[in-house]
PDB file of N, CA and C in Angstrom:
ATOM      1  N   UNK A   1       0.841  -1.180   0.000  1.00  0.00           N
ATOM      2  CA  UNK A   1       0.000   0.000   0.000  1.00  0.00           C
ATOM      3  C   UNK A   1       0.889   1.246   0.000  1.00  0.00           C
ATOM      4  N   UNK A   2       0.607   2.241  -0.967  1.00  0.00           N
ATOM      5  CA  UNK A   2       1.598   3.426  -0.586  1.00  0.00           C
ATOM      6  C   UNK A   2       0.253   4.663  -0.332  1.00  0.00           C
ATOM      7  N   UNK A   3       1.174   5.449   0.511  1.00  0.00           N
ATOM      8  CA  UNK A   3       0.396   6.585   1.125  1.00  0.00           C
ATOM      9  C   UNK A   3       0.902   7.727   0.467  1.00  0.00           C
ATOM     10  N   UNK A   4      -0.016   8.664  -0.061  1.00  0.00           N
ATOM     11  CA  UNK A   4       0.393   9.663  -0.444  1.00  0.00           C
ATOM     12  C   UNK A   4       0.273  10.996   0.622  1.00  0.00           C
ATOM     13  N   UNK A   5       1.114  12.052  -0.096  1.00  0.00           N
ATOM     14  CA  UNK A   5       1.724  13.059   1.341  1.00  0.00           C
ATOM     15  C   UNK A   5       0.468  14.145   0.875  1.00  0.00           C
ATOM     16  N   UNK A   6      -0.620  14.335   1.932  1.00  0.00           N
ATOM     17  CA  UNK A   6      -1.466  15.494   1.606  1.00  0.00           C
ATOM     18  C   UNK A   6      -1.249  17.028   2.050  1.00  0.00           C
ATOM     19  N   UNK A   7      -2.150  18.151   1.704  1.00  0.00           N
ATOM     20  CA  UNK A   7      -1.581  19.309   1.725  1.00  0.00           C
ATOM     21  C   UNK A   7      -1.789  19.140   3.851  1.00  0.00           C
ATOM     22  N   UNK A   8      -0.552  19.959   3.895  1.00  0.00           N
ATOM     23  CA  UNK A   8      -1.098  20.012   5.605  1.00  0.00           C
ATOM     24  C   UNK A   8      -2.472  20.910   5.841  1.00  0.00           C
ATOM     25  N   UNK A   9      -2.805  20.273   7.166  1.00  0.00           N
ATOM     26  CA  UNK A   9      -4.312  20.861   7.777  1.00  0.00           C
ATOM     27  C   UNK A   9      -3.722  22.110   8.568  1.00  0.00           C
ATOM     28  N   UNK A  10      -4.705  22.862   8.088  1.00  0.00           N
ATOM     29  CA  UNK A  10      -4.743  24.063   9.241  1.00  0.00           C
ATOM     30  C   UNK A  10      -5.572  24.629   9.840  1.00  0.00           C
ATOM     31  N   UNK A  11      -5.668  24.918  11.203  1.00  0.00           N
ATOM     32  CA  UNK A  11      -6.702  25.054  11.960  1.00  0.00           C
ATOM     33  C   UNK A  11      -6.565  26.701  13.160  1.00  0.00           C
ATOM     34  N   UNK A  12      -7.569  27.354  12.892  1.00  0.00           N
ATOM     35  CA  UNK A  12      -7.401  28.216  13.577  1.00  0.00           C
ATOM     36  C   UNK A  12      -8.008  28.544  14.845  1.00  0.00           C
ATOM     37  N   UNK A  13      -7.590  29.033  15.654  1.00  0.00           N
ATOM     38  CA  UNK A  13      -7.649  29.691  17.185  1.00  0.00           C
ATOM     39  C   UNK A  13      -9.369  29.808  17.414  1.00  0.00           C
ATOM     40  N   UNK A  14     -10.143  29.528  18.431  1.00  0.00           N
ATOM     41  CA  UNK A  14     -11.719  29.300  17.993  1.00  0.00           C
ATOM     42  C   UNK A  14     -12.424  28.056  17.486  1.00  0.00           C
ATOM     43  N   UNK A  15     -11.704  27.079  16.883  1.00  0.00           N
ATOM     44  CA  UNK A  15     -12.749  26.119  16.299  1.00  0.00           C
ATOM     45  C   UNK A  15     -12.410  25.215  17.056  1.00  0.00           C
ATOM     46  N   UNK A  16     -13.265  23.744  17.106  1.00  0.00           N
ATOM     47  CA  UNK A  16     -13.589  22.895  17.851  1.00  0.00           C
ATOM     48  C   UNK A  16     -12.746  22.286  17.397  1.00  0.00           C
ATOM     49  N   UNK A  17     -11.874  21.568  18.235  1.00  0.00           N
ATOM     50  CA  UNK A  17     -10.706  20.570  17.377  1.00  0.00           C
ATOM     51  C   UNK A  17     -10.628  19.213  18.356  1.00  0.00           C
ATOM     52  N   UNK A  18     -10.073  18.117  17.155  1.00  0.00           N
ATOM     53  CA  UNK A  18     -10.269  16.746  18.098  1.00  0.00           C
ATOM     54  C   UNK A  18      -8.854  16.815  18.544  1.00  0.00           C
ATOM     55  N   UNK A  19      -8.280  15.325  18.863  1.00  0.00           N
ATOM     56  CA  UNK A  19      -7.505  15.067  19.357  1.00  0.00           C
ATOM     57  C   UNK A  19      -6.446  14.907  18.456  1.00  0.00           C
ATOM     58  N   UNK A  20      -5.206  15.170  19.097  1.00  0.00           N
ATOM     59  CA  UNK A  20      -3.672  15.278  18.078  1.00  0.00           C
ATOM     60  C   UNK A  20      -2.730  16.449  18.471  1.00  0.00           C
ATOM     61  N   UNK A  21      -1.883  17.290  17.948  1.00  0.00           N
ATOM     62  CA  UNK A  21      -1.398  17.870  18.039  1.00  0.00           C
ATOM     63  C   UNK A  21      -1.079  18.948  17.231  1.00  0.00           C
ATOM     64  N   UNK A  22      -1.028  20.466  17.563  1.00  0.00           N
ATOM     65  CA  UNK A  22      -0.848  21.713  16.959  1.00  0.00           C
ATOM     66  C   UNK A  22      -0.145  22.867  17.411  1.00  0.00           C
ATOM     67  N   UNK A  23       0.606  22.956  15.912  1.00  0.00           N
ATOM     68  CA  UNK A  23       2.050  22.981  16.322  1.00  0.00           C
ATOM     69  C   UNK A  23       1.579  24.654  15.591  1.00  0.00           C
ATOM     70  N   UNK A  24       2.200  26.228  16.582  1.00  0.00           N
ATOM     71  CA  UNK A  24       1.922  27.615  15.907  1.00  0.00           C
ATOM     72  C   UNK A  24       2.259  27.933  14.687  1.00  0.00           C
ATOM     73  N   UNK A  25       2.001  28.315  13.505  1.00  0.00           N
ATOM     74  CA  UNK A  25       2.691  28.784  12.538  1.00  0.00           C
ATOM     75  C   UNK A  25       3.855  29.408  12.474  1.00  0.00           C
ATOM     76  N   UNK A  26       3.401  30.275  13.705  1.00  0.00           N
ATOM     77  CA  UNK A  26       4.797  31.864  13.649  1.00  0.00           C
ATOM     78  C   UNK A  26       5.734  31.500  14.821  1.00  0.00           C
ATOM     79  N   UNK A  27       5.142  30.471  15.673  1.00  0.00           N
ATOM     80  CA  UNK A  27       7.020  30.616  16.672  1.00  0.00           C
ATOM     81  C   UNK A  27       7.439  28.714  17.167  1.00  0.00           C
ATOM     82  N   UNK A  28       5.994  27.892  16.523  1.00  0.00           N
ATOM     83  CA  UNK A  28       6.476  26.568  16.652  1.00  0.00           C
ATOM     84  C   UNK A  28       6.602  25.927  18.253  1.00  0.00           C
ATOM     85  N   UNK A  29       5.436  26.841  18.835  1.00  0.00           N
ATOM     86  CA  UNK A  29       5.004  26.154  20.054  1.00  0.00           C
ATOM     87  C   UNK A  29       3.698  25.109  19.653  1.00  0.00           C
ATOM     88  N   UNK A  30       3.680  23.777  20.373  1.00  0.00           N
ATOM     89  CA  UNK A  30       2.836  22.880  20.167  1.00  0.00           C
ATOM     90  C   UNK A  30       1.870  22.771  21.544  1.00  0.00           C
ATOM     91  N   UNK A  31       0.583  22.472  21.206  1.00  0.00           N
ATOM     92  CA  UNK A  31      -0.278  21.702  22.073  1.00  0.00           C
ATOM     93  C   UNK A  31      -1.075  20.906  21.667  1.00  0.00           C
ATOM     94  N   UNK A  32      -1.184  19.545  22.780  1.00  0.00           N
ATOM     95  CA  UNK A  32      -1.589  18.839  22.306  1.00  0.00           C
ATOM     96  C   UNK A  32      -3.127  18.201  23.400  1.00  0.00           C
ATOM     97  N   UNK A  33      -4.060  17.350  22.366  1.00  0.00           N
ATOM     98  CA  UNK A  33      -5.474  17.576  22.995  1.00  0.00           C
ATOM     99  C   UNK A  33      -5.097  16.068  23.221  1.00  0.00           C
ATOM    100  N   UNK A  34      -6.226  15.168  23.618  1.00  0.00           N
ATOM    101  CA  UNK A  34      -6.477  13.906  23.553  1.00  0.00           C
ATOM    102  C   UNK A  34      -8.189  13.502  23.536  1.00  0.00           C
ATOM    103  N   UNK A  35      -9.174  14.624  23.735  1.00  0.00           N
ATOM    104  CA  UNK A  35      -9.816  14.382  23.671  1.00  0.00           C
ATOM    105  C   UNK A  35     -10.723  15.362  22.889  1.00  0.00           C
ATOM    106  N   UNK A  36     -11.623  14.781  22.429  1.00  0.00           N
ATOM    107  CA  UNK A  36     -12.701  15.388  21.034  1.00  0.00           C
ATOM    108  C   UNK A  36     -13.449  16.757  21.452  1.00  0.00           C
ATOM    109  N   UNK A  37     -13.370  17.631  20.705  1.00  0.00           N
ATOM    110  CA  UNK A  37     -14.074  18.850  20.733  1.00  0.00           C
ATOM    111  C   UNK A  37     -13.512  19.578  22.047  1.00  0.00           C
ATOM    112  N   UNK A  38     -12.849  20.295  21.545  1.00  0.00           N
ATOM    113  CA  UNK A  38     -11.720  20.996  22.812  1.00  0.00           C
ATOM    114  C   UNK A  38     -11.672  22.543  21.847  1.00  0.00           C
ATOM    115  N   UNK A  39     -11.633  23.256  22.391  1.00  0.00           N
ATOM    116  CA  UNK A  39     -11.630  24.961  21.969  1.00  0.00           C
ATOM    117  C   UNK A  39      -9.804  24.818  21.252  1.00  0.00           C
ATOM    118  N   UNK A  40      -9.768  25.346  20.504  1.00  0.00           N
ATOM    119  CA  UNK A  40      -8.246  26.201  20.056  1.00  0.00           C
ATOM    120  C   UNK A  40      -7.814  27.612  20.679  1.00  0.00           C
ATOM    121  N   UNK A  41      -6.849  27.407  21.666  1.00  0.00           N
ATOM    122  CA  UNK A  41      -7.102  29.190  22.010  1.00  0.00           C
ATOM    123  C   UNK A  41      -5.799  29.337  21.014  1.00  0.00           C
ATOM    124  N   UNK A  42      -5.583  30.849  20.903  1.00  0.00           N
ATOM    125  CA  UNK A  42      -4.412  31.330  20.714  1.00  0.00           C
ATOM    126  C   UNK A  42      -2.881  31.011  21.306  1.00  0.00           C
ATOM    127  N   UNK A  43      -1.723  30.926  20.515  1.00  0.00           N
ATOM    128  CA  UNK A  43      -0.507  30.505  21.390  1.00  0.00           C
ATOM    129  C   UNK A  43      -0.397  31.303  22.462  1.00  0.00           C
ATOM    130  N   UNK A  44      -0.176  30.509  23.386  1.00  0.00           N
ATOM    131  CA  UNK A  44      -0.150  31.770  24.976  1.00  0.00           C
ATOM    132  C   UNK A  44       1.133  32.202  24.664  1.00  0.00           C
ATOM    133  N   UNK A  45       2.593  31.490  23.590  1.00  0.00           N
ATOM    134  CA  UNK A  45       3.452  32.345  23.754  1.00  0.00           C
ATOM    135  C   UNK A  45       3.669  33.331  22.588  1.00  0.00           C
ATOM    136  N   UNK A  46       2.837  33.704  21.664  1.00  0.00           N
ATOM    137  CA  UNK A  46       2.907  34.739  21.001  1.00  0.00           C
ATOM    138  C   UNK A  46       1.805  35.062  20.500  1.00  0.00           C
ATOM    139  N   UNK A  47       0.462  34.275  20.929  1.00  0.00           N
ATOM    140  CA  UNK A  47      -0.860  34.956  20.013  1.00  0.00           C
ATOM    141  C   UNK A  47      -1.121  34.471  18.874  1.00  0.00           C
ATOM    142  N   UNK A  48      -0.032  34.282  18.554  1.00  0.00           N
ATOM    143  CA  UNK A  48      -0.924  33.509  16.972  1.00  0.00           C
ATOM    144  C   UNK A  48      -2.177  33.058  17.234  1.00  0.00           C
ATOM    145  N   UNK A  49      -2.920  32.992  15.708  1.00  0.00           N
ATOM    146  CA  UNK A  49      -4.169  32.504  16.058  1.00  0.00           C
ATOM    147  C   UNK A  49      -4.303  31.190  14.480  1.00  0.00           C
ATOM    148  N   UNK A  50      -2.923  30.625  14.110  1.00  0.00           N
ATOM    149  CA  UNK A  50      -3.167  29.296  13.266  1.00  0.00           C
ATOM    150  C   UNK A  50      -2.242  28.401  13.739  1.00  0.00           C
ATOM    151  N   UNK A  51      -2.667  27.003  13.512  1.00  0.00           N
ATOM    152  CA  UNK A  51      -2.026  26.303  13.825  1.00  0.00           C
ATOM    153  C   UNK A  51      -1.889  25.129  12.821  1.00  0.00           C
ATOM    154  N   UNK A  52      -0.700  24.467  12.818  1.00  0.00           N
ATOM    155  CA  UNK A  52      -0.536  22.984  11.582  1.00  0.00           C
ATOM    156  C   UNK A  52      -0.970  21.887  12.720  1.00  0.00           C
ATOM    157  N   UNK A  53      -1.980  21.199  11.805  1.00  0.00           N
ATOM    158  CA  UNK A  53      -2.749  20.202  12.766  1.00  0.00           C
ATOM    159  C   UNK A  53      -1.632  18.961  12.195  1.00  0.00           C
ATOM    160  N   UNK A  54      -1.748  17.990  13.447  1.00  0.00           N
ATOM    161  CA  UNK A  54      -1.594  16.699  12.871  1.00  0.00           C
ATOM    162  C   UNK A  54      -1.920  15.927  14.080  1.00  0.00           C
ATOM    163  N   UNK A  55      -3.410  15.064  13.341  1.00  0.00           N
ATOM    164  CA  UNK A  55      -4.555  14.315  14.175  1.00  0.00           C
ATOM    165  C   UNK A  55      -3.915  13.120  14.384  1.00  0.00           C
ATOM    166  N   UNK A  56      -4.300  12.645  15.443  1.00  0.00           N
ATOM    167  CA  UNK A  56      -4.149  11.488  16.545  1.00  0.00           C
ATOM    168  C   UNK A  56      -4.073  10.261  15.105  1.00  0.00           C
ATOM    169  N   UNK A  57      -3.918   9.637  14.679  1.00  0.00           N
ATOM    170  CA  UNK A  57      -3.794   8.573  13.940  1.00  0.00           C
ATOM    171  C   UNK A  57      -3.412   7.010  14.985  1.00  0.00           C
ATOM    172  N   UNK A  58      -3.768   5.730  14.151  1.00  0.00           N
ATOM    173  CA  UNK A  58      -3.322   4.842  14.715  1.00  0.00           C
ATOM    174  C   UNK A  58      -2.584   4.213  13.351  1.00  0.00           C
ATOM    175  N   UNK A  59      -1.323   3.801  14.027  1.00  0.00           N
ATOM    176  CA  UNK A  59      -0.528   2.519  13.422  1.00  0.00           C
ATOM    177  C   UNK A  59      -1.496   1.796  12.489  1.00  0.00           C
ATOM    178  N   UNK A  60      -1.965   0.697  13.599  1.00  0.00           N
ATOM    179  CA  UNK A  60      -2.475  -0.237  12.526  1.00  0.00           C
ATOM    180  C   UNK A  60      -3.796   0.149  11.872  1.00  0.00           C
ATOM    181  N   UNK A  61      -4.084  -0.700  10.943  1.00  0.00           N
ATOM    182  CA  UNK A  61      -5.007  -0.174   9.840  1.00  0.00           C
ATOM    183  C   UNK A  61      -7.028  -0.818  10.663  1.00  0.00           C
ATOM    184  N   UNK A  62      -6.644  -2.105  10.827  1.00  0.00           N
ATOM    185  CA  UNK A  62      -8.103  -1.960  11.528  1.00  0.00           C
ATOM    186  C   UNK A  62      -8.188  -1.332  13.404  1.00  0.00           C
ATOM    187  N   UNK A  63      -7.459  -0.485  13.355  1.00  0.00           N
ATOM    188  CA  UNK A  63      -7.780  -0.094  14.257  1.00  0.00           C
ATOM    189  C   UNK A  63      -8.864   1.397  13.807  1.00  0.00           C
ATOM    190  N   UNK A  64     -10.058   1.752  13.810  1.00  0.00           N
ATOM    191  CA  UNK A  64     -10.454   2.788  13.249  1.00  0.00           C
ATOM    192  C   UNK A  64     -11.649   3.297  14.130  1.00  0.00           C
ATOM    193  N   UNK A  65     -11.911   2.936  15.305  1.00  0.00           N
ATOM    194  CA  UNK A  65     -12.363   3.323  16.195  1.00  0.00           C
ATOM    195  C   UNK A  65     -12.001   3.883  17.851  1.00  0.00           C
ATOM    196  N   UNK A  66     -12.607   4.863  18.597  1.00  0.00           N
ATOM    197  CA  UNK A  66     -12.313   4.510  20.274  1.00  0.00           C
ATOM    198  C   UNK A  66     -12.567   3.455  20.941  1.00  0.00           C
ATOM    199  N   UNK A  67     -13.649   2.424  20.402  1.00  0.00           N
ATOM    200  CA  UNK A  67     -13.671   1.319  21.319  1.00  0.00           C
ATOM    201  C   UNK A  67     -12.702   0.129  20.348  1.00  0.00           C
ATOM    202  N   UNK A  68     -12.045   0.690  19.139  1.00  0.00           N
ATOM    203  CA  UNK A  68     -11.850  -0.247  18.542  1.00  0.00           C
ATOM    204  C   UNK A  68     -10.088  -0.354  19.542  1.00  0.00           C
ATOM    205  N   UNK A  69      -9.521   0.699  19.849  1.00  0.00           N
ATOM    206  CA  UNK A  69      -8.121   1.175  20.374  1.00  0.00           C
ATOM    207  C   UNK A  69      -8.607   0.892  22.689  1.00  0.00           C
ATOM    208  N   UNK A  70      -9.968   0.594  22.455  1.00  0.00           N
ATOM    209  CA  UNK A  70      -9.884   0.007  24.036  1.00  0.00           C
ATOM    210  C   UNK A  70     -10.064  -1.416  23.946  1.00  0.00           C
ATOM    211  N   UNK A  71     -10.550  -2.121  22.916  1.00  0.00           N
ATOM    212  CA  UNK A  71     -10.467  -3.770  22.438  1.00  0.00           C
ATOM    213  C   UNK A  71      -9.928  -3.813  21.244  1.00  0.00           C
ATOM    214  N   UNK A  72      -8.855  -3.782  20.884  1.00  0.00           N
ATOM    215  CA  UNK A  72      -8.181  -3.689  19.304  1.00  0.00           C
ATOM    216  C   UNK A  72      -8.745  -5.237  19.081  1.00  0.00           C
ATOM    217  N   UNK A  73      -9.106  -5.430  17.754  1.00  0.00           N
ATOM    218  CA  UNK A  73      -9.443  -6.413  16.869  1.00  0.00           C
ATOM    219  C   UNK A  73      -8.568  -7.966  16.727  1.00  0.00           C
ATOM    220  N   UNK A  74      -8.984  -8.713  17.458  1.00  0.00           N
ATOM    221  CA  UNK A  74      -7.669  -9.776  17.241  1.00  0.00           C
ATOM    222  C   UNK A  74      -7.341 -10.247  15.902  1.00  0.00           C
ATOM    223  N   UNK A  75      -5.517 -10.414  15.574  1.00  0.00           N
ATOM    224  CA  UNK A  75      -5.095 -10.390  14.715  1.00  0.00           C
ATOM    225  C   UNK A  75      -5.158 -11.903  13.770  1.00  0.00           C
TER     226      UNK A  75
END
């Protein structure tokens, strides 16, 4: 299987964001959520208000749920 490289996500300061990590545009401070629908504030260390998302993913391929990653699928 090959994966192709998509445009990065970007997400700004205000919207509801799931879980993963977001990293500031302008000074490359990160925070990171773990759980679904969480506010975006602004970087507390410079204000920015965008951020480069990159969402929680799993390794393996049938893993594609939350209850699927609290009983993963036997192999």
């Amino acid at each position: 299987m090959v994966k192709t490289v998509t445009e990065q996500k970007k997400a700004k300061a205000g919207e509801k964001v799931g879980p993963g990590k977001y990293v500031c545009i302008d000074c490359g401070k990160s925070l990171e959520f773990t759980e679904a629908e969480q506010d975006l504030r602004k970087c507390p260390a410079c204000a920015c208000e965008m951020y480069d998302c990159f969402p929680m993913t799993h390794i393996r391929e049938d893993v594609k749920t939350p209850e699927d990653a609290i009983n993963p699928p036997k192999r």
